[in-house]
C-alpha atoms as a PDB file:
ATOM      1  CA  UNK A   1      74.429  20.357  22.275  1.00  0.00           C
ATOM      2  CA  UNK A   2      76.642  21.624  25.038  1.00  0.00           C
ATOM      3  CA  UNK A   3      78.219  19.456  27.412  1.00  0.00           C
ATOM      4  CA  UNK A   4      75.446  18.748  30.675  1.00  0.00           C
ATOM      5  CA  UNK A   5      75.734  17.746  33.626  1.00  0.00           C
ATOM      6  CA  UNK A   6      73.398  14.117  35.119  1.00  0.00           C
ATOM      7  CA  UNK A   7      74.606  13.763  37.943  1.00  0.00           C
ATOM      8  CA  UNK A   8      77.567  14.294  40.575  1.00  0.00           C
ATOM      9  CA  UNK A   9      78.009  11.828  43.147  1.00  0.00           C
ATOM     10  CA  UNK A  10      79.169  12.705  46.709  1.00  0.00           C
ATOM     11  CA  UNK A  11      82.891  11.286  46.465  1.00  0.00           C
ATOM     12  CA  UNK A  12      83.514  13.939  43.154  1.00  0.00           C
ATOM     13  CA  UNK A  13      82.585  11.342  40.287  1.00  0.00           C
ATOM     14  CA  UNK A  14      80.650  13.496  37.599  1.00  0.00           C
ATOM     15  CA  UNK A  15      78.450  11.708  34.819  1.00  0.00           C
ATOM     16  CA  UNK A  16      77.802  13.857  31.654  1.00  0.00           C
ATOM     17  CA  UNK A  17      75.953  14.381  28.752  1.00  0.00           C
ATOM     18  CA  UNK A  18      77.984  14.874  25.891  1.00  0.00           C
ATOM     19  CA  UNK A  19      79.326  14.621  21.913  1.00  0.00           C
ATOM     20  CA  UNK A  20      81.797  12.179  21.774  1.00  0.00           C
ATOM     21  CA  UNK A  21      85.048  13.806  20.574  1.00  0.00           C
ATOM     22  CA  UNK A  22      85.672  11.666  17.555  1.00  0.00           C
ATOM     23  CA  UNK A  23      82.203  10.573  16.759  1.00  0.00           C
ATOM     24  CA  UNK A  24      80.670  13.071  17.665  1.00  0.00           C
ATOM     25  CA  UNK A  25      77.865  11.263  18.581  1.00  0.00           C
ATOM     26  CA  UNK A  26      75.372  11.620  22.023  1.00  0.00           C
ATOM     27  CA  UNK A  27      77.423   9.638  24.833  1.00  0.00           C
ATOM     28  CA  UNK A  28      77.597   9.596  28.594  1.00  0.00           C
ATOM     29  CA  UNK A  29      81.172  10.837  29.633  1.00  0.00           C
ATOM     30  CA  UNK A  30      82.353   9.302  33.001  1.00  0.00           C
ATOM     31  CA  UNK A  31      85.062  11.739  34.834  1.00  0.00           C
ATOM     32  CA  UNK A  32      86.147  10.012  38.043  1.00  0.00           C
ATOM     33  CA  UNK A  33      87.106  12.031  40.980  1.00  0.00           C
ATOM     34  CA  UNK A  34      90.342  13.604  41.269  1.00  0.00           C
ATOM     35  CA  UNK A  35      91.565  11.134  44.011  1.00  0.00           C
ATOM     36  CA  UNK A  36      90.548   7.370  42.677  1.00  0.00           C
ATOM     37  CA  UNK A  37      93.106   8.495  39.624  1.00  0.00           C
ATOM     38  CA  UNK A  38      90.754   7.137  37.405  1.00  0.00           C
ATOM     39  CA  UNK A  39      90.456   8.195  33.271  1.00  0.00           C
ATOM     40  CA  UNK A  40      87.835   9.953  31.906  1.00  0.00           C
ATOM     41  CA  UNK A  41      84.950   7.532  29.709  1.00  0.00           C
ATOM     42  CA  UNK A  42      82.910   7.705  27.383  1.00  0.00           C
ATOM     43  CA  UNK A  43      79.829   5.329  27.136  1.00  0.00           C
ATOM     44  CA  UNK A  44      77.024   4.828  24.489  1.00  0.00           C
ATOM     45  CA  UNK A  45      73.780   5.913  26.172  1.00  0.00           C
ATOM     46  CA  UNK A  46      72.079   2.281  25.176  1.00  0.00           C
ATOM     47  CA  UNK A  47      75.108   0.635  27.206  1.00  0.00           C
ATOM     48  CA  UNK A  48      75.224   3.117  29.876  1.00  0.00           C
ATOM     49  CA  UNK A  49      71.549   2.316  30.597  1.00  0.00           C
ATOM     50  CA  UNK A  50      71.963  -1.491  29.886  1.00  0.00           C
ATOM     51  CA  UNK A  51      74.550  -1.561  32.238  1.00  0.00           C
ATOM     52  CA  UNK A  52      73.196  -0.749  35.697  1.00  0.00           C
ATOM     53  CA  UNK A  53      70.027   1.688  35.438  1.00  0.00           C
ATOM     54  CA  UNK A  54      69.390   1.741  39.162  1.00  0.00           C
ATOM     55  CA  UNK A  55      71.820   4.294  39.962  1.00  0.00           C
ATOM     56  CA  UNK A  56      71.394   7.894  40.352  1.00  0.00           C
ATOM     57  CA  UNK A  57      73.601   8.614  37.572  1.00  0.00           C
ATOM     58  CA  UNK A  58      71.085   6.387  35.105  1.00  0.00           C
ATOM     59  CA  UNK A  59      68.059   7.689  36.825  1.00  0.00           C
ATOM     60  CA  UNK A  60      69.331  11.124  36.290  1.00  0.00           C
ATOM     61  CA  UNK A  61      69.503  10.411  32.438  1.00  0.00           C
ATOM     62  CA  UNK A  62      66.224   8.827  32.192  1.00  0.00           C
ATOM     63  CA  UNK A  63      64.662  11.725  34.138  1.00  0.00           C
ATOM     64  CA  UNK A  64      65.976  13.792  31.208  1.00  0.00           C
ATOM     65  CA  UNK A  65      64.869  11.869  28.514  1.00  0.00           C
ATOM     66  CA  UNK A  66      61.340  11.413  30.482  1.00  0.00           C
ATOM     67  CA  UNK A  67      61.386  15.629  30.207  1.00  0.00           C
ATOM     68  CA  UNK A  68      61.675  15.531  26.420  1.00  0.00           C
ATOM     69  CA  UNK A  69      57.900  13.404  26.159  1.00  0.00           C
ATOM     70  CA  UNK A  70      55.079  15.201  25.846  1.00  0.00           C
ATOM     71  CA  UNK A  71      52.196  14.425  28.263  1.00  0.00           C
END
């Protein structure tokens, strides 16, 4: 799996799907815009969902998963 994009928010904030480094398990990575000097995260898709699924970021995700179901 290659690193992919969800979603990119307007202030530069960019929400991935990825393989975490270590683990190299599925994860959300977090990379906060340049200017809020923020670190880059890594979150385990259950938590990322659990955690606040109303944004566009989580919808994003979802929206992928939703493509992988048959109809």
């Amino acid at each position: 799996m290659s690193d992919r994009v969800l979603y990119e928010s307007s202030n530069g904030d960019m929400w991935l799907l990825v393989r975490h480094p270590a683990s190299n398990t599925p994860v959300v990575k977090h990379q906060p815009n340049a200017n809020s000097g923020g670190q880059t995260s890594y979150i385990e898709i259950g938590k990322f969902l659990r955690d606040g699924a109303n944004g566009p970021e989580h919808q994003a995700l979802l929206n992928l998963i939703g493509t992988l179901i048959r109809e």
